[in-house]
N, C-alpha and C. Protein backbone atom coordinates (compact mmCIF):
# COMPACT_ATOMS: atom_id res chain seq x y z
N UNK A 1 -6.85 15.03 -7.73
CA UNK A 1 -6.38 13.66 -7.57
C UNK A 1 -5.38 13.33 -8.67
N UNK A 2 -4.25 12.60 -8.24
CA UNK A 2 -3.46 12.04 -9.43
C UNK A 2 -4.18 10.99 -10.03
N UNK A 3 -3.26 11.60 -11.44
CA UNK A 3 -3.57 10.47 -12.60
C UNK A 3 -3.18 9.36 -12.66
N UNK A 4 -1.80 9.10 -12.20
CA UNK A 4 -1.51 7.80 -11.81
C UNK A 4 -0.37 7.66 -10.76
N UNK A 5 -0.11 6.14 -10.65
CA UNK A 5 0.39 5.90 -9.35
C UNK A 5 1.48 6.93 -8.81
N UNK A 6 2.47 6.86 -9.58
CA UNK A 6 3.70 7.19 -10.07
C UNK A 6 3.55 8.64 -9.46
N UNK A 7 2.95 9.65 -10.25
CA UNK A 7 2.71 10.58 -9.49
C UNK A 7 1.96 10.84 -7.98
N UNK A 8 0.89 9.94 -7.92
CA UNK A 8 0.23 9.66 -6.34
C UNK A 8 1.83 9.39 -5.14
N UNK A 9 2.26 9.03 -5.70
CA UNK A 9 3.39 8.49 -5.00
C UNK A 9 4.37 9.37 -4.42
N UNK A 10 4.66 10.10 -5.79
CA UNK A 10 5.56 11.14 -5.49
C UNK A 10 5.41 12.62 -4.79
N UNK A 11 3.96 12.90 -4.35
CA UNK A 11 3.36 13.85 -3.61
C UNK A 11 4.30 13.15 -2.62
N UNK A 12 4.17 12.73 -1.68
CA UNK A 12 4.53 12.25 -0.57
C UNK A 12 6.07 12.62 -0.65
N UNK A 13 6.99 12.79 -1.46
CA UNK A 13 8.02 13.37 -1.51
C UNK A 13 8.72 14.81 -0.90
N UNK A 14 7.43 15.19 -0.16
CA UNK A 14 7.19 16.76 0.01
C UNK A 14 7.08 16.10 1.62
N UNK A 15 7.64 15.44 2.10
CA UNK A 15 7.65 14.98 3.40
C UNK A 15 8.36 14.42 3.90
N UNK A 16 9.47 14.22 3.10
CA UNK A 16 11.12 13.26 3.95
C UNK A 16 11.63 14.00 4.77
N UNK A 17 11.35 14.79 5.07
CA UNK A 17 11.99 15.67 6.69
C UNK A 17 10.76 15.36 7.43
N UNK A 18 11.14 14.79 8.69
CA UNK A 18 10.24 14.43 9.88
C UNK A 18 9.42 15.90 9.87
N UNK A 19 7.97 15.64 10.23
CA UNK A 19 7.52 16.51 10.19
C UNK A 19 6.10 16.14 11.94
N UNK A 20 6.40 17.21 13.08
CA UNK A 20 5.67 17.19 14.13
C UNK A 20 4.17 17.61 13.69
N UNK A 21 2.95 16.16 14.24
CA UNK A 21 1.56 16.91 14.26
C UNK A 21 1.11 17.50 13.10
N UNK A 22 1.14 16.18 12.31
CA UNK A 22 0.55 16.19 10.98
C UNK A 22 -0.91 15.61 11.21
N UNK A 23 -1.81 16.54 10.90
CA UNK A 23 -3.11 15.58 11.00
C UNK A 23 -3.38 15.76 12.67
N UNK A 24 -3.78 14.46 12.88
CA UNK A 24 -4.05 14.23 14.39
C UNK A 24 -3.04 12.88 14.94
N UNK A 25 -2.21 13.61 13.91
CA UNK A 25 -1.42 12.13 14.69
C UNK A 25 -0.32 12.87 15.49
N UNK A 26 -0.18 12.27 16.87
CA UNK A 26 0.78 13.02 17.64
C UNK A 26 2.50 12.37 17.61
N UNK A 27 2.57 11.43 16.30
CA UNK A 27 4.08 10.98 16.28
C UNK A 27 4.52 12.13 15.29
N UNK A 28 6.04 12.11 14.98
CA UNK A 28 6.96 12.47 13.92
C UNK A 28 6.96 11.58 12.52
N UNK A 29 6.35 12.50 11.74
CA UNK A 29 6.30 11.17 10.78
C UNK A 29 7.21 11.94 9.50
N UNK A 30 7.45 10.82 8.66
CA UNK A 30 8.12 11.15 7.34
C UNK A 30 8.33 10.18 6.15
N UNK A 31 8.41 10.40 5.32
CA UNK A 31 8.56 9.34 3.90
C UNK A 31 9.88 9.28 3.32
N UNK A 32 9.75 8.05 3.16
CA UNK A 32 11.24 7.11 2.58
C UNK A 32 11.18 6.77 0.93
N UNK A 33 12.18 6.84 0.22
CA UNK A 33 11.86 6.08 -0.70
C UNK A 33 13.01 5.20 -1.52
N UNK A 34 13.36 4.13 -2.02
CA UNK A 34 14.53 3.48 -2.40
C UNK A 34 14.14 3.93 -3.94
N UNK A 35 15.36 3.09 -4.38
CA UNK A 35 15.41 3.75 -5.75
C UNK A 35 14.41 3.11 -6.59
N UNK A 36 14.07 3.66 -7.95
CA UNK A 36 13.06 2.68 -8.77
C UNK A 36 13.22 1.56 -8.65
N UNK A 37 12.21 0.23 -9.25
CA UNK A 37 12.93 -0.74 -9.49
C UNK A 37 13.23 -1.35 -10.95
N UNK A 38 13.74 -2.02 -11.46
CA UNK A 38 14.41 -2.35 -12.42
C UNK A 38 13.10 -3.50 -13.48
N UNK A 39 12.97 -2.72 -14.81
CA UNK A 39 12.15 -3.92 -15.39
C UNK A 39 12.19 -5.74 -15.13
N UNK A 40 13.45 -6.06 -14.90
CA UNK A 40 14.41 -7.10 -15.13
C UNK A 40 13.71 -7.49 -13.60
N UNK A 41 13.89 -6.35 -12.53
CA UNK A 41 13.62 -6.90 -11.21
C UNK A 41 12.32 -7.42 -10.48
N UNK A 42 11.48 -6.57 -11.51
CA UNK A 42 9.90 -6.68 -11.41
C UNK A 42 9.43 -8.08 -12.19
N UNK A 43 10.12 -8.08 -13.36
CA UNK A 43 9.91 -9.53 -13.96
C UNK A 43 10.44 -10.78 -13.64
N UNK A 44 11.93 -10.90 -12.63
CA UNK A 44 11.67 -11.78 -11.86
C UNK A 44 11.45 -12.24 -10.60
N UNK A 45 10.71 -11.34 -10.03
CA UNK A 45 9.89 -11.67 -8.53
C UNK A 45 8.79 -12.11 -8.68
N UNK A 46 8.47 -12.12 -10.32
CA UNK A 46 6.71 -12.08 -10.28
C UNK A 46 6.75 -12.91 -11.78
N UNK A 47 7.75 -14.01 -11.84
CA UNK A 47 7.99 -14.70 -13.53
C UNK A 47 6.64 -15.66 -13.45
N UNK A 48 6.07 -15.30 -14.35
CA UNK A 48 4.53 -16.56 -15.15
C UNK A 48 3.05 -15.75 -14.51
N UNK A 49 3.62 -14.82 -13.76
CA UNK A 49 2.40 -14.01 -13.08
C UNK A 49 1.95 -12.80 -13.34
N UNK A 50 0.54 -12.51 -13.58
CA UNK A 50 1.04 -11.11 -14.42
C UNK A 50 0.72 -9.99 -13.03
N UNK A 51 1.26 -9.01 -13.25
CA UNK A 51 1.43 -7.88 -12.22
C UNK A 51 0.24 -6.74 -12.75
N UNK A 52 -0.16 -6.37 -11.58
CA UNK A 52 -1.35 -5.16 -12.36
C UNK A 52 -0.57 -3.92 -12.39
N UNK A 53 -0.45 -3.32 -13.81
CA UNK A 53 0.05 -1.86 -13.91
C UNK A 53 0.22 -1.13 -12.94
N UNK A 54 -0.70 -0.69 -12.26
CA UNK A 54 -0.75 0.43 -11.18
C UNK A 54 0.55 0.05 -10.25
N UNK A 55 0.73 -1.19 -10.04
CA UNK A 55 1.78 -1.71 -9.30
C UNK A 55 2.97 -1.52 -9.91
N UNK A 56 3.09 -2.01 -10.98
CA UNK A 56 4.16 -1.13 -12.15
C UNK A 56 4.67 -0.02 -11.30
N UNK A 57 3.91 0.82 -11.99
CA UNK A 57 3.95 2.38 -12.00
C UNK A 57 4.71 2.71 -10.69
N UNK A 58 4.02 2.42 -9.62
CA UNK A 58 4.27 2.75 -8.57
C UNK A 58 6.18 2.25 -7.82
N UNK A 59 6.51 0.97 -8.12
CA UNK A 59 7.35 0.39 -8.39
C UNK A 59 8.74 1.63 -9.69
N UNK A 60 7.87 1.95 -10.46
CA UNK A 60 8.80 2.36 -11.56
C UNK A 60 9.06 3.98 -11.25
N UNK A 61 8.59 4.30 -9.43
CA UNK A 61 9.11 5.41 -8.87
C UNK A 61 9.46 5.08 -7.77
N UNK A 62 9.43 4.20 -7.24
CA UNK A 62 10.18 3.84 -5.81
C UNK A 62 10.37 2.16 -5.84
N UNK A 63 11.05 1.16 -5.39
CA UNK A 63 11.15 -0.02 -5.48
C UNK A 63 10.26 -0.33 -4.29
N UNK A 64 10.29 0.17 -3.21
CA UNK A 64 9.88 0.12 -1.77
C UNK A 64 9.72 1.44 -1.37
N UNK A 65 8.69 2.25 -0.59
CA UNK A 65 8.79 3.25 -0.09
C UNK A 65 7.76 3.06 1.38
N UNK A 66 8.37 4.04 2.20
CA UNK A 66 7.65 3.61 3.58
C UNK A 66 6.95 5.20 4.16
N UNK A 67 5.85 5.54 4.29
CA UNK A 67 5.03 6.71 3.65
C UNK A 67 4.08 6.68 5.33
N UNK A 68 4.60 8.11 5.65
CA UNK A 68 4.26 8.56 7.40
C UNK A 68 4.50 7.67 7.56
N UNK A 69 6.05 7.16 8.34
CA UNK A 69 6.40 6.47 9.53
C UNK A 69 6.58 7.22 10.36
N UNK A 70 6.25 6.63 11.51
CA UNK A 70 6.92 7.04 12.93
C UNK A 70 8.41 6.98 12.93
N UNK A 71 9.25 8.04 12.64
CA UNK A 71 10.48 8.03 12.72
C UNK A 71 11.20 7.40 14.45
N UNK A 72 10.44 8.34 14.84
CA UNK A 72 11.32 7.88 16.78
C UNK A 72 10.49 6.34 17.09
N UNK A 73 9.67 5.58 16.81
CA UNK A 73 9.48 4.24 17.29
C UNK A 73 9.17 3.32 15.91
N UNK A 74 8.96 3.43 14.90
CA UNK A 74 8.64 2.63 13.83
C UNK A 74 7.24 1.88 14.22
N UNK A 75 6.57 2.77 14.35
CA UNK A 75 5.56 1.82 15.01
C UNK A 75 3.94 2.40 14.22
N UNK A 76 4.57 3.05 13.19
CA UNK A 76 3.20 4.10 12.85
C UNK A 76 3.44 3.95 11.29
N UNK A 77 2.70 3.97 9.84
CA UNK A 77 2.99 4.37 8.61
C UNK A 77 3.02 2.75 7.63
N UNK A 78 2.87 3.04 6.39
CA UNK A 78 2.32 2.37 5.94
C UNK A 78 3.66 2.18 4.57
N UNK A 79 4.23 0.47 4.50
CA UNK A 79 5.49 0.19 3.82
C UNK A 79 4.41 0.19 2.65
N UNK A 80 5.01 0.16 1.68
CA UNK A 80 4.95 -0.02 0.33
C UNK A 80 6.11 -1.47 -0.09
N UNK A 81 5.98 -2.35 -0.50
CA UNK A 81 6.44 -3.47 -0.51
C UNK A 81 7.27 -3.64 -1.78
N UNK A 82 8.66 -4.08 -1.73
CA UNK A 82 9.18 -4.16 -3.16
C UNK A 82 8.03 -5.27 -3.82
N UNK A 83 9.29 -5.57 -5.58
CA UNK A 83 8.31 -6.31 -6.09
C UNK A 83 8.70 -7.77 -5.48
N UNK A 84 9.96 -8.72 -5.01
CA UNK A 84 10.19 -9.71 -4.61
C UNK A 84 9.34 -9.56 -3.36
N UNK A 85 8.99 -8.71 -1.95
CA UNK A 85 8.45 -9.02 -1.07
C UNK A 85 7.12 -8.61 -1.45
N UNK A 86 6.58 -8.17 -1.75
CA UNK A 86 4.85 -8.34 -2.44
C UNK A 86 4.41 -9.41 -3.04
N UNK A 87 5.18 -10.63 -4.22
CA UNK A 87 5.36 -11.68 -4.08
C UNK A 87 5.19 -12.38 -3.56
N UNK A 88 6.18 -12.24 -2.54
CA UNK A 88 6.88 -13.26 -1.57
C UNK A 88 5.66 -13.28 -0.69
N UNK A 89 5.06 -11.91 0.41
CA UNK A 89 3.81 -12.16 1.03
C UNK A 89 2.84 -11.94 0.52
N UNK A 90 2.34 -11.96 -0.99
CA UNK A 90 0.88 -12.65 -1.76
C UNK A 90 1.01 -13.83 -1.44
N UNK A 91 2.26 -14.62 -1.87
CA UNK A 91 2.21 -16.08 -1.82
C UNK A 91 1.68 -16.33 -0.14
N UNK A 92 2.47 -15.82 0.86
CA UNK A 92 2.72 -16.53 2.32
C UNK A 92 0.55 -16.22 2.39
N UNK A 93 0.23 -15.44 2.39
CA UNK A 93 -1.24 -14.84 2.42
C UNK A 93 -1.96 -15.77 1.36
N UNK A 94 -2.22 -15.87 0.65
CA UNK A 94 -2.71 -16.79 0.27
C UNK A 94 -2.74 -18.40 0.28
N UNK A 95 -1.19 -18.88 0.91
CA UNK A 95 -1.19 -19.87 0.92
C UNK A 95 -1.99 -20.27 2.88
N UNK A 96 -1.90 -19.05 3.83
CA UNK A 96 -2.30 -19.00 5.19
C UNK A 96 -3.91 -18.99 4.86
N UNK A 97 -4.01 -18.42 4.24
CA UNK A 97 -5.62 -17.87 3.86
C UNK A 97 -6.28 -18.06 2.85
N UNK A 98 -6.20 -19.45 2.38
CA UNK A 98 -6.71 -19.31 0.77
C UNK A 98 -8.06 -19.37 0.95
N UNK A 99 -9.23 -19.04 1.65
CA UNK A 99 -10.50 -18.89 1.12
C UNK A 99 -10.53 -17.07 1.45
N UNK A 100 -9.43 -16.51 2.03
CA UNK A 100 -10.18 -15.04 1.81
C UNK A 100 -9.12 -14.15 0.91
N UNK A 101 -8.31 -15.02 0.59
CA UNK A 101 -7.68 -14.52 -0.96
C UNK A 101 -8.11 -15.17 -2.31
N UNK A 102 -7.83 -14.35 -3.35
CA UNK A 102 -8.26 -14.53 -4.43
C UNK A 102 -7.15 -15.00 -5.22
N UNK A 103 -6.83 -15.64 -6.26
CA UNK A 103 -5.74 -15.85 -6.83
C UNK A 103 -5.14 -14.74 -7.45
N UNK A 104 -5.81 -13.82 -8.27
CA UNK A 104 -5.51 -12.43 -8.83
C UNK A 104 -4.93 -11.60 -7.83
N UNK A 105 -5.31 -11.52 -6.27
CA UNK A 105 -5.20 -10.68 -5.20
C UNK A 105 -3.68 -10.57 -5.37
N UNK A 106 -2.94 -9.07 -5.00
CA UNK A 106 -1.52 -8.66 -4.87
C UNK A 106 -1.72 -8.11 -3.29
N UNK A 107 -0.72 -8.19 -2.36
CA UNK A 107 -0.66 -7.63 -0.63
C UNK A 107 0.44 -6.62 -1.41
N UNK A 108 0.27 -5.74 -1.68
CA UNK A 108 1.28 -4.36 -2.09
C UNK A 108 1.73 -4.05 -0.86
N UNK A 109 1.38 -3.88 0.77
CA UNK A 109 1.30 -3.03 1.61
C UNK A 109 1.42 -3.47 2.64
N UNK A 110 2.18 -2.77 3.93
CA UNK A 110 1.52 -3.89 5.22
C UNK A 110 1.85 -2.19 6.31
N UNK A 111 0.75 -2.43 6.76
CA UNK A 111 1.13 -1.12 8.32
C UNK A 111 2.06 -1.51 9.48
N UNK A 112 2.96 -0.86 9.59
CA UNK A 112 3.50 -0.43 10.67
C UNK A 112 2.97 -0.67 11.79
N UNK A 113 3.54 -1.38 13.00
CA UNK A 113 2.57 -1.78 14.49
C UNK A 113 1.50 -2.55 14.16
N UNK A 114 0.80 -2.33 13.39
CA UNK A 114 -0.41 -3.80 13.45
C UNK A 114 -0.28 -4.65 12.17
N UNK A 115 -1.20 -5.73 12.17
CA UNK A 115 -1.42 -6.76 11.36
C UNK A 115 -2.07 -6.45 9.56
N UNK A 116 -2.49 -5.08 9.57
CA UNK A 116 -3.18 -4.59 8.43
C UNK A 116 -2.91 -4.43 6.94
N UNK A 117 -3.32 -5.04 6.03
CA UNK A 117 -2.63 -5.36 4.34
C UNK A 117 -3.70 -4.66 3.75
N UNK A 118 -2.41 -3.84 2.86
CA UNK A 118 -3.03 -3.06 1.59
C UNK A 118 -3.02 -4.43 0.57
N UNK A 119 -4.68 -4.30 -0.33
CA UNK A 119 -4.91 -5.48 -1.30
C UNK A 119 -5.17 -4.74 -2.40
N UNK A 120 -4.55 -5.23 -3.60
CA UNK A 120 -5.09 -4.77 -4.35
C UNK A 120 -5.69 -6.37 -5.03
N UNK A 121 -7.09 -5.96 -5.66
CA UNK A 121 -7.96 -6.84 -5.89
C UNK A 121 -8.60 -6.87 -7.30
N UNK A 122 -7.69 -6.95 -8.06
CA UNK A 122 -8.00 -6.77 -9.49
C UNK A 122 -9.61 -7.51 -9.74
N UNK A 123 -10.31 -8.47 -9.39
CA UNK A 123 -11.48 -8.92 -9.95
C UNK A 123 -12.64 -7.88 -9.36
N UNK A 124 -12.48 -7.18 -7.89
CA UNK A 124 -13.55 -6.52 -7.40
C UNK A 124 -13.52 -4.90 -8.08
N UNK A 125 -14.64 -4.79 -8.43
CA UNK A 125 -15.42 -3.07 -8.54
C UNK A 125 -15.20 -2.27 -7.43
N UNK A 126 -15.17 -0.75 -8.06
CA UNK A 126 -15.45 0.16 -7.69
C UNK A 126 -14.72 0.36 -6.05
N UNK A 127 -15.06 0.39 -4.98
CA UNK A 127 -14.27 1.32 -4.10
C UNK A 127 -13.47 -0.25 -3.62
N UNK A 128 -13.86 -1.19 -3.54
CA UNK A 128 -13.36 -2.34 -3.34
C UNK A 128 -12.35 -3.25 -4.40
N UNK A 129 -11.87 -2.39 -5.29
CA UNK A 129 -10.32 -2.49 -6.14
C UNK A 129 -8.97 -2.48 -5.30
N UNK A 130 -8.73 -1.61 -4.05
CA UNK A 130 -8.12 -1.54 -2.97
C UNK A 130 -8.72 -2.36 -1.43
N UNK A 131 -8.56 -2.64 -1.15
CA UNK A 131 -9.17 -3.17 0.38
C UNK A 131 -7.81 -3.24 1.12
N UNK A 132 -8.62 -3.40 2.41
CA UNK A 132 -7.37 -3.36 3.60
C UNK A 132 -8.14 -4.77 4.35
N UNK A 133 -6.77 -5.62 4.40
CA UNK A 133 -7.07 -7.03 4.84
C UNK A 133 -7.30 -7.20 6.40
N UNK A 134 -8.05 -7.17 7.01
CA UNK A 134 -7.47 -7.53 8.06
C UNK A 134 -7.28 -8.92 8.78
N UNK A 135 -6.69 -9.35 9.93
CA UNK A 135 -5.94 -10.61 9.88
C UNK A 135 -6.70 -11.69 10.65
N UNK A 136 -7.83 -11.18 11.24
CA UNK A 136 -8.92 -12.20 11.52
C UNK A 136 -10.40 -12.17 11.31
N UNK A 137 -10.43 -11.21 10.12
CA UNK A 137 -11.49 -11.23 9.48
C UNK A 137 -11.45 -11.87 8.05
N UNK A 138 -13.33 -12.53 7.66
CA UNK A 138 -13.20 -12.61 6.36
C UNK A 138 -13.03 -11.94 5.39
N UNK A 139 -12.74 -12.01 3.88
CA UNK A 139 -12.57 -11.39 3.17
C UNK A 139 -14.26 -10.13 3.27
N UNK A 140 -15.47 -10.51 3.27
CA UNK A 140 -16.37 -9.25 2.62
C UNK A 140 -16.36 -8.21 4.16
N UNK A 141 -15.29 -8.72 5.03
CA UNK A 141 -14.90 -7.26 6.55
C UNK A 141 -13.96 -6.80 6.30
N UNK A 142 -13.29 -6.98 5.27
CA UNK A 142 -12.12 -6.07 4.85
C UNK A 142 -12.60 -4.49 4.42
N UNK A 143 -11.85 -3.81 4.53
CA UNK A 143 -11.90 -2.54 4.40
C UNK A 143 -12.02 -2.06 2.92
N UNK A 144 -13.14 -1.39 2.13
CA UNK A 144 -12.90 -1.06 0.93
C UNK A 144 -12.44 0.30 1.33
N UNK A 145 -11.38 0.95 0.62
CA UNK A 145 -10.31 1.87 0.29
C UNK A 145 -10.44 2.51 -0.70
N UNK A 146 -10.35 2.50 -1.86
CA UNK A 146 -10.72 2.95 -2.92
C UNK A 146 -10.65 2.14 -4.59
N UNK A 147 -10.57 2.87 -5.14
CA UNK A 147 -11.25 2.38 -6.61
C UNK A 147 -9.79 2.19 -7.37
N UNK A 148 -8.86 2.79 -7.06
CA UNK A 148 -7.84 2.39 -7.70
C UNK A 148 -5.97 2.38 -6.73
N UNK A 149 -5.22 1.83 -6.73
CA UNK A 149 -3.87 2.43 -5.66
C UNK A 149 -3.79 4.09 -5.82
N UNK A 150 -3.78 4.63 -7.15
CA UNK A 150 -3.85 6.19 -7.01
C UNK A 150 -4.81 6.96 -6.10
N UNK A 151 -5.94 6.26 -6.45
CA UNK A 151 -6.88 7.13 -5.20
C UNK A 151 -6.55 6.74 -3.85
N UNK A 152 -6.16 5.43 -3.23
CA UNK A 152 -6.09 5.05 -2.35
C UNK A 152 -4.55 5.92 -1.56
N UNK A 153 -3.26 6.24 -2.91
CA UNK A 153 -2.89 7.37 -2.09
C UNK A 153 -2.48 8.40 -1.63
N UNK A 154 -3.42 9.09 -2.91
CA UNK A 154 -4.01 10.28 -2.64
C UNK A 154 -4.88 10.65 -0.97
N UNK A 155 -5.59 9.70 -1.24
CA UNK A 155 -6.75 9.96 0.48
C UNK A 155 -5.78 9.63 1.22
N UNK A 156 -5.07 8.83 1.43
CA UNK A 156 -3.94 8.27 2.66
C UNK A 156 -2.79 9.86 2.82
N UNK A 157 -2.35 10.31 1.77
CA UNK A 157 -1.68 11.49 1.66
C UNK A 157 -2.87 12.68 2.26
N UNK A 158 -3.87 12.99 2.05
CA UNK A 158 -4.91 13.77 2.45
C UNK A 158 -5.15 13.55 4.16
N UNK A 159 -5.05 12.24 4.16
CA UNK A 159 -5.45 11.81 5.96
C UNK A 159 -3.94 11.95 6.70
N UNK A 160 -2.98 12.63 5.85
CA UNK A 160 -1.59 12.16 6.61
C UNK A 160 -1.23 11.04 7.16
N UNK A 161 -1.73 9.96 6.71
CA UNK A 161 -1.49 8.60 7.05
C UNK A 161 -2.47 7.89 8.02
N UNK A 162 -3.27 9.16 8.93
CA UNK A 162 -4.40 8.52 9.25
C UNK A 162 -5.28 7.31 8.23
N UNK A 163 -6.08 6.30 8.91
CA UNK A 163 -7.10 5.45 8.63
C UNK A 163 -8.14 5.80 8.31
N UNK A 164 -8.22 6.37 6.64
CA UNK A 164 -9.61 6.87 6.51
C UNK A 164 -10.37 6.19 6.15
N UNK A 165 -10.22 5.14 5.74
CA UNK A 165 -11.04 4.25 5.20
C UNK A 165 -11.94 3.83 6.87
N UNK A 166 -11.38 3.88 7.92
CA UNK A 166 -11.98 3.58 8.96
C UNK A 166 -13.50 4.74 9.48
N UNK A 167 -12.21 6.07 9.45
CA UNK A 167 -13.94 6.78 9.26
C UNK A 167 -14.79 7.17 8.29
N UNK A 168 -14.61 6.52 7.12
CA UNK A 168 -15.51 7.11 6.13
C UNK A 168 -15.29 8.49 5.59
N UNK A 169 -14.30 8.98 6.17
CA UNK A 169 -13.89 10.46 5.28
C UNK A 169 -13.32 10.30 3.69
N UNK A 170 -13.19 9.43 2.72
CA UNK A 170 -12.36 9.36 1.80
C UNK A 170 -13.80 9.93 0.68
């Protein structure tokens, strides 16, 4: 497992050429990544708020990266959110949902084709540090994911972008 984001991240680098029947998934998938982002840029999308490291990190190797998409329909894979639009939809999510967000809560993430948010949840323990939101459930039916964004994607890199948190393989 990586040590931190930064590197979790950059495994996935070993996959920007579309790649057929990865896993069990029967699309073309492949990983994107924009350039770092800028101290200056991270500090003002997110001015008086503090940002959790791991998000840093991850940020301070890609600004945005979009990790197993479905290249031929966009309909598959999981964005990684700059720092202005992680922001931008913490705020819209919390302000839609304020009893199943937390004020600390960051939406780092959103899937491809459905409604589903990567959370990171700085106040909760252990495998529930990551959760996956979903959009008409309460917060304790959210998906715990893992214990930190590195583990969370590491296993996501391991599942080829499959939903493991769904079967319990992580």
């Amino acid at each position: 497992m990586a040590d931190d984001v930064a590197e979790a991240l950059n495994a996935f680098r070993a996959y920007t050429e579309p790649h057929d029947g990865l896993g069990d998934n029967p699309f073309k998938l492949a990983c994107s990544f924009d350039e770092p982002a800028t101290h200056a840029e991270i500090s003002s999308a997110w001015t008086g708020a503090e940002v959790p490291g791991e998000l840093v990190q991850a940020w301070s190797a890609s600004r945005q990266s979009r990790l197993f998409e479905d290249v031929d329909y966009r309909q598959w894979g999981l964005l990684l959110l700059s720092p202005e639009a992680t922001a931008q939809r913490t705020a819209e999510e919390r302000a839609r949902r304020p009893g199943a967000y937390r004020a600390d809560d960051v939406v780092v993430g959103e899937f491809l084709g459905d409604q589903e948010l990567v959370v990171i949840a700085p106040a909760e323990a252990d495998r529930r540090h990551v959760l996956i939101a979903l959009p008409m459930d309460d917060r304790p039916d959210w998906h715990a994911a893992a214990g930190s964004l590195a583990e969370f994607l590491d296993s996501y890199l391991r599942a080829f972008g499959d939903k493991f948190w769904e079967q319990g393989t992580h």
